[in-house]
Protein backbone atom coordinates (compact mmCIF):
# COMPACT_ATOMS: atom_id res chain seq x y z
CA UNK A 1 51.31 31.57 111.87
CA UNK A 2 54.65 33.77 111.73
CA UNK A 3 55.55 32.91 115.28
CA UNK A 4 54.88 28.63 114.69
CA UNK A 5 57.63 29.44 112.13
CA UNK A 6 60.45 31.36 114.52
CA UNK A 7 63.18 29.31 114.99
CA UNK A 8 63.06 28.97 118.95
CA UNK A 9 66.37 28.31 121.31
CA UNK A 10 66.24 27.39 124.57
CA UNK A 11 69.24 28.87 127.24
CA UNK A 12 70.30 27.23 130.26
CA UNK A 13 69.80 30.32 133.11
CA UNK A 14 73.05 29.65 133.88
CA UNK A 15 74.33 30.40 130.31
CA UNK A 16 71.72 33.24 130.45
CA UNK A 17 73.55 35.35 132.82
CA UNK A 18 76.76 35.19 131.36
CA UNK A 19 75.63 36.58 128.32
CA UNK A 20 73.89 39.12 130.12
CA UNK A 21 77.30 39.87 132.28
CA UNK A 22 79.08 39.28 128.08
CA UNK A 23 76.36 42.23 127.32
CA UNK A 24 76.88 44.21 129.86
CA UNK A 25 80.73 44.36 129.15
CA UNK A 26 79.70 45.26 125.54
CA UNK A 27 78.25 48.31 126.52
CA UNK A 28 81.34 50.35 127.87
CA UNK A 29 79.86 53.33 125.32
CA UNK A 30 76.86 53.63 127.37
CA UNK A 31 76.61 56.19 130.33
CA UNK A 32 76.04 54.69 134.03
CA UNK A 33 72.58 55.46 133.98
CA UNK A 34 71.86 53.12 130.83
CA UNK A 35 73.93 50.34 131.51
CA UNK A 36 72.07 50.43 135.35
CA UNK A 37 68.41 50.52 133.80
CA UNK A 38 69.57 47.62 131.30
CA UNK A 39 70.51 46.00 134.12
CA UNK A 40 67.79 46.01 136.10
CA UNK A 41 65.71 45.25 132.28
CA UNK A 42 67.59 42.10 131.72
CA UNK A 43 67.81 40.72 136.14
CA UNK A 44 63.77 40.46 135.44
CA UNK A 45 63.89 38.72 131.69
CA UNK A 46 66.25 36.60 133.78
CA UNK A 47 63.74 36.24 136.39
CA UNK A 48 60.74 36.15 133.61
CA UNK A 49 62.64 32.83 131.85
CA UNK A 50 63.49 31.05 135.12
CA UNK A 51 59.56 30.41 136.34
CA UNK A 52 58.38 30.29 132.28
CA UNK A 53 59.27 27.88 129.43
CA UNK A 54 61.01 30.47 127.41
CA UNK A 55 62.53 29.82 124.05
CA UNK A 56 63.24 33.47 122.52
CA UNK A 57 60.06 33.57 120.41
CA UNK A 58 58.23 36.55 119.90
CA UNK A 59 55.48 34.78 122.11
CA UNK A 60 57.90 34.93 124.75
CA UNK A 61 58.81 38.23 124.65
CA UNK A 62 55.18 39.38 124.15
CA UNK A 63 54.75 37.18 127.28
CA UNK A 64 57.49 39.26 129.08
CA UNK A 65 55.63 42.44 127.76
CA UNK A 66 52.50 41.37 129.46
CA UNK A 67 54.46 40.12 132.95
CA UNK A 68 56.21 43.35 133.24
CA UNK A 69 52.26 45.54 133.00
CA UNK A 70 50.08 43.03 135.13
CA UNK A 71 52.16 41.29 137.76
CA UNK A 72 55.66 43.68 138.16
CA UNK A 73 52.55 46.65 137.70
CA UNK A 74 55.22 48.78 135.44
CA UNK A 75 54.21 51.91 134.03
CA UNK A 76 54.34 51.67 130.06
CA UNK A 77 56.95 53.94 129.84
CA UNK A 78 59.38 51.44 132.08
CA UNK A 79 57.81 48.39 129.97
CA UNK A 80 59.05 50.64 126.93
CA UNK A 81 62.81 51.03 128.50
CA UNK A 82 62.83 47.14 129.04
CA UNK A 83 61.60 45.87 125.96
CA UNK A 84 64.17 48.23 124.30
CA UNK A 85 67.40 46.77 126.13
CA UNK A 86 65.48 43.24 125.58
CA UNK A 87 65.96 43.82 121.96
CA UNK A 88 69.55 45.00 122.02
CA UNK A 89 70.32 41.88 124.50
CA UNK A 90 68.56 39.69 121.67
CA UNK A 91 70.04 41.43 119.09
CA UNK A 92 73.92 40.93 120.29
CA UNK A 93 72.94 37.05 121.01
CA UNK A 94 72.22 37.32 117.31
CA UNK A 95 75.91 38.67 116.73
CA UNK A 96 77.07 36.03 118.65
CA UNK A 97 75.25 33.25 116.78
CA UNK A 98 73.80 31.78 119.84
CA UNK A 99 70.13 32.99 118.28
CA UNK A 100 69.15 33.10 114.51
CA UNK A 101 66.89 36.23 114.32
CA UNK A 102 65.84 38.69 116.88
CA UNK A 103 62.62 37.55 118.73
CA UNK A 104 62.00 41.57 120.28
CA UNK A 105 62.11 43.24 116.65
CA UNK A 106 58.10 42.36 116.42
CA UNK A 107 57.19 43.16 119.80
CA UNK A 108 55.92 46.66 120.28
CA UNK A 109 55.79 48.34 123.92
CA UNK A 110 52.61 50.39 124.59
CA UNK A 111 51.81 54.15 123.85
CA UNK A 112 54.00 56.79 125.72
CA UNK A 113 52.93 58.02 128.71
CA UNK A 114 52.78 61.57 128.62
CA UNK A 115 51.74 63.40 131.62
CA UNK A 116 48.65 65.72 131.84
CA UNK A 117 50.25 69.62 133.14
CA UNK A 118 47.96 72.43 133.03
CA UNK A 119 51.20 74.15 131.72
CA UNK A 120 50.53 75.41 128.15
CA UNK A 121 52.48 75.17 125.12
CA UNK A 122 52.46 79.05 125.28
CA UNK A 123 54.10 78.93 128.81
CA UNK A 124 56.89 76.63 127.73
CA UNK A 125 57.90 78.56 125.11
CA UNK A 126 58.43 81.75 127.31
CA UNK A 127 60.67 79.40 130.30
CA UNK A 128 63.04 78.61 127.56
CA UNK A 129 63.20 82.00 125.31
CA UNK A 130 63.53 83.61 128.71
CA UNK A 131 66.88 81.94 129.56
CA UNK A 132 69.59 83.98 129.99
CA UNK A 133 72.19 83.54 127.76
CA UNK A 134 75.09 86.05 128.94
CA UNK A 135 76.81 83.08 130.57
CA UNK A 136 78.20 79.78 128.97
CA UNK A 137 75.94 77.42 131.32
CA UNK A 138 73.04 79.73 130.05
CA UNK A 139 74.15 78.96 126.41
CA UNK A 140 74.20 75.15 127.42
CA UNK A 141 70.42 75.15 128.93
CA UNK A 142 69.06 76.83 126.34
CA UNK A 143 70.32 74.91 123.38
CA UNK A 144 69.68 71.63 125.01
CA UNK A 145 65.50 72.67 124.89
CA UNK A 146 65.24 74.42 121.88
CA UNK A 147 66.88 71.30 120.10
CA UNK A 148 64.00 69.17 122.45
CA UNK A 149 61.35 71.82 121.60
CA UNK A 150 62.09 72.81 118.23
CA UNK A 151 63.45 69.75 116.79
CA UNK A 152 62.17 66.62 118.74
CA UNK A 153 65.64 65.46 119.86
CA UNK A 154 65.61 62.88 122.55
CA UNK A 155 67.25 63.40 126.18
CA UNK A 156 69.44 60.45 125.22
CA UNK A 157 70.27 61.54 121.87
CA UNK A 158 71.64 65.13 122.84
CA UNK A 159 73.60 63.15 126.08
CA UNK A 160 75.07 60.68 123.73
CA UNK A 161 75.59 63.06 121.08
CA UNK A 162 79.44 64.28 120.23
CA UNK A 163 80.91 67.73 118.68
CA UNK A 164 81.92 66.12 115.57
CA UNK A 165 78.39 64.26 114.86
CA UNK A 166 76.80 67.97 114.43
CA UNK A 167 77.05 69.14 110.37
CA UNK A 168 75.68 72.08 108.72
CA UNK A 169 72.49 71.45 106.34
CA UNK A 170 71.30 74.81 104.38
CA UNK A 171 70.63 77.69 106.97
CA UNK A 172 69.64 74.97 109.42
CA UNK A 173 71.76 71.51 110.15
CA UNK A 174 71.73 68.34 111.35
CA UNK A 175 73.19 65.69 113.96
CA UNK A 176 73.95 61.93 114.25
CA UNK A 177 72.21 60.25 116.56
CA UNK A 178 72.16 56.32 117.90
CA UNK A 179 69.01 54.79 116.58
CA UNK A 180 66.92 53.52 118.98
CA UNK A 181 66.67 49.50 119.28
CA UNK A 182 69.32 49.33 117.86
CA UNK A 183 73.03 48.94 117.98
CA UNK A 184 75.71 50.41 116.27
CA UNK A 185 73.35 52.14 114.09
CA UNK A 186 72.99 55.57 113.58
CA UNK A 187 69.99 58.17 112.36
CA UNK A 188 69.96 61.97 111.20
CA UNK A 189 68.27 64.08 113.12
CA UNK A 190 67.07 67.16 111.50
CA UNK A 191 67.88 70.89 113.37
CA UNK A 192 65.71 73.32 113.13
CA UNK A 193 67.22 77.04 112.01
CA UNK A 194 67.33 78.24 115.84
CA UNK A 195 68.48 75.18 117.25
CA UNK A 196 71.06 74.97 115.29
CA UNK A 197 72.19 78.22 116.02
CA UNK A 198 71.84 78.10 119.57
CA UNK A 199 73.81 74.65 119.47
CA UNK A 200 76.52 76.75 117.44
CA UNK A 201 76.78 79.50 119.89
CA UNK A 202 77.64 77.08 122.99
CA UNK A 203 79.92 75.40 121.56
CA UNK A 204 81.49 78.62 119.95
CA UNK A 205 81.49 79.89 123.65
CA UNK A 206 83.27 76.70 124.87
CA UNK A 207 86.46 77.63 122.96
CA UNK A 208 88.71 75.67 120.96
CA UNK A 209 86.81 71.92 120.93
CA UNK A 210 87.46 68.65 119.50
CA UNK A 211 84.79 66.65 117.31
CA UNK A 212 85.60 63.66 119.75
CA UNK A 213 84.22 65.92 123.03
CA UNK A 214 80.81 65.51 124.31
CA UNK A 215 78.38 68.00 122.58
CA UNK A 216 76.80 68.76 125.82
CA UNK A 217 79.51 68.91 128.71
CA UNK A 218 79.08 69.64 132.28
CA UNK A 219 80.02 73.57 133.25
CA UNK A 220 81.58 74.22 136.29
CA UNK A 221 82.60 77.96 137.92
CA UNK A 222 81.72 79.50 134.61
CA UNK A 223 83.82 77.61 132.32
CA UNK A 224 83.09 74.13 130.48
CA UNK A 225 84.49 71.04 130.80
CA UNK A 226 85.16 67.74 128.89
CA UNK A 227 83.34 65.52 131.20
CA UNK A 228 79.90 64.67 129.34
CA UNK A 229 76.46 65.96 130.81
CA UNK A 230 74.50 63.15 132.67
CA UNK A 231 71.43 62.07 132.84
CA UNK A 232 70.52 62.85 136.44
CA UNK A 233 72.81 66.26 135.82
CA UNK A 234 70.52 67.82 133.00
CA UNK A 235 67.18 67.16 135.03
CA UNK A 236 68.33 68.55 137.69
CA UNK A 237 69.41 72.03 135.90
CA UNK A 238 66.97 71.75 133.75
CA UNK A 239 64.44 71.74 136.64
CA UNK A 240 65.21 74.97 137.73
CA UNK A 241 64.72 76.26 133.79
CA UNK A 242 61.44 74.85 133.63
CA UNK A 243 59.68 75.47 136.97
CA UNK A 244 56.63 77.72 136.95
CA UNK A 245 55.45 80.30 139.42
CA UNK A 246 53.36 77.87 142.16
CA UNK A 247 53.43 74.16 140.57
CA UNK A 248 56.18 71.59 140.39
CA UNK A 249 58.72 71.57 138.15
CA UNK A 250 57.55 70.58 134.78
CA UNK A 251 59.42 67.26 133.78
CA UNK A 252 62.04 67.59 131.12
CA UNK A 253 60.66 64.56 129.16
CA UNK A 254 57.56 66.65 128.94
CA UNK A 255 59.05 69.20 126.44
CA UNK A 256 59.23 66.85 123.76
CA UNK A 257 55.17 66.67 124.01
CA UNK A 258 55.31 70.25 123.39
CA UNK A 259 57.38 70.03 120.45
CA UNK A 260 54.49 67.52 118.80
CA UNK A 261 51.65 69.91 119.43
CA UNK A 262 53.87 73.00 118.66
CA UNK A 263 54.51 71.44 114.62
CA UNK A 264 50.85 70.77 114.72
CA UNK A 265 50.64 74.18 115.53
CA UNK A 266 51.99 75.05 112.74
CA UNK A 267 50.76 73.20 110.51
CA UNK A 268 52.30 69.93 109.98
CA UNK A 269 50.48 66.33 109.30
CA UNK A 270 50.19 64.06 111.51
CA UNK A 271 52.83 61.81 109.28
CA UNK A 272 54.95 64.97 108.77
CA UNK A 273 55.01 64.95 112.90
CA UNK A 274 55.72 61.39 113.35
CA UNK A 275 58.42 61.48 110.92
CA UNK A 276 60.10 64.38 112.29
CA UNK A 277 59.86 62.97 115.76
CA UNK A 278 61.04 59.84 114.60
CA UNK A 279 58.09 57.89 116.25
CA UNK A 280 57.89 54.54 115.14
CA UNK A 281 53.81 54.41 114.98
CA UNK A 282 51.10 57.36 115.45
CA UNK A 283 50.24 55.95 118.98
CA UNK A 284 52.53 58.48 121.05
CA UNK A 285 51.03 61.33 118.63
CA UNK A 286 47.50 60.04 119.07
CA UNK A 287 48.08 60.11 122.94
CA UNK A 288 49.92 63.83 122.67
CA UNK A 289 46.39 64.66 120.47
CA UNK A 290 44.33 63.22 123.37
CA UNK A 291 45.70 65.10 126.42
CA UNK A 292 45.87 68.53 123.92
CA UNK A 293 41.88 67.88 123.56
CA UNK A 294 41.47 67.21 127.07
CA UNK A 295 43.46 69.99 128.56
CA UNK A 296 41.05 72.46 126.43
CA UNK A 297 37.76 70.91 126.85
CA UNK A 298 38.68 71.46 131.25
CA UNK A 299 39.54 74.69 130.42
């Protein structure tokens, strides 16, 4: 078997968390809200390797996979988030030479979960052309879902994203964006006509800007400033953007759902949507496919 051939290396938890601390000091790019999930990811592979024999196998970290669902009880999206800064932990121990190939490359997490909203794609699409764009934070809001809903760009992508990583492609364009699982590395991420426009007329409304400056940047009493948007910061304006007349708020993460069953819409293959969306397997559009069916068949 593959995994009988992994080259396995056992850590002393002692020498365990000071890589994690070595990691953690790594990862001065990342926002406070990353670096505090990947910490809170690597306390419980800590905790996972103390009570098991663990010797960075893909057995293990399958093992870890299966510790985090049944006994922590984590939803598969959190299981997702952990197994991702697993790999980037595994990967920089690789960098280091302490291990010889990445043990978390193999290990899949399980299908998004994306929530069930009797909201309609038809709905969504009105909340965000309805924005009002006279004023710059309008601009902001409005660019930041149509490059979600039109384009299938991440909340951490657009965060994480700078001026200068934006380029023109044809009528339409396209961005740089950190690949996910893994570091240092870097994807394109293809616009869409009108979010590329709308990106294009925030920014020209910000004034003069360097390509160094956050792409998305906090406003404050009408006028922009440097200071990059944050996590909690864009769900919490972006809650007011997307909340319909007597339900909740419809979660931000949600809008990327929409954008799958929009390009389906419209036409698209299932491969053409998975590319596009960057997924790494047809799971998360299977499961998108699954609640689309389900919301009509209750209707």
């Amino acid at each position: 078997m593959i995994a009988d051939r992994f080259p396995s290396t056992r850590i002393p938890i002692t020498q365990f968390r000071i890589l994690v601390q070595q990691f953690e000091s790594s990862m001065r790019f990342a926002s406070g809200t990353t670096r505090h999930v990947y910490r809170k990811a690597l306390d419980q592979l800590v905790a996972f390797a103390r009570s098991n024999p663990f010797k960075f196998t893909p057995s293990d970290i399958a093992q870890f996979r299966l510790w985090l669902l049944n006994k922590k009880k984590l939803t598969n999206n959190s299981v997702n988030t952990y197994l991702t800064a697993s790999r980037r932990f595994c990967e920089f121990l690789v960098e280091l030479g302490v291990l010889q190939k990445n043990p978390a490359w193999s290990v899949h997490g399980r299908a998004q979960d994306f929530r069930m909203t009797d909201i309609d794609l038809p709905q969504v699409e009105r909340a965000i052309a309805t924005i009002e764009r006279a004023t710059i934070l309008g601009k902001r809001d409005f660019a930041f879902l149509t490059a979600m809903m039109e384009s299938g760009a991440t909340i951490s992508e657009l965060l994480n994203a700078d001026i200068g990583d934006l380029k023109r492609s044809g009528k339409s364009g396209e961005m740089r964006v950190k690949s996910r699982g893994k570091r240092s590395k870097t994807e394109i991420l293809r616009l869409s006509e009108q979010a590329h426009r709308a990106i294009l007329d925030y920014i020209s409304s910000r004034g003069p800007v360097a390509a160094d400056e956050p792409l998305f940047a906090k406003v404050h009493v009408g006028r922009s400033l440097r200071t990059r948007l944050t996590s909690r910061g864009v769900r919490a304006a972006m809650r007011k953007r997307l909340r319909f007349s007597g339900r909740k708020s419809l979660p931000l993460d949600s809008v990327r759902t929409f954008c799958g069953l929009k390009l389906l819409k419209q036409g698209k293959t299932a491969e053409e949507v998975r590319v596009l969306m960057r997924f790494k397997s047809m799971m998360p559009l299977r499961r998108i496919l699954l609640n689309s069916q389900s919301k009509a068949t209750a209707k």
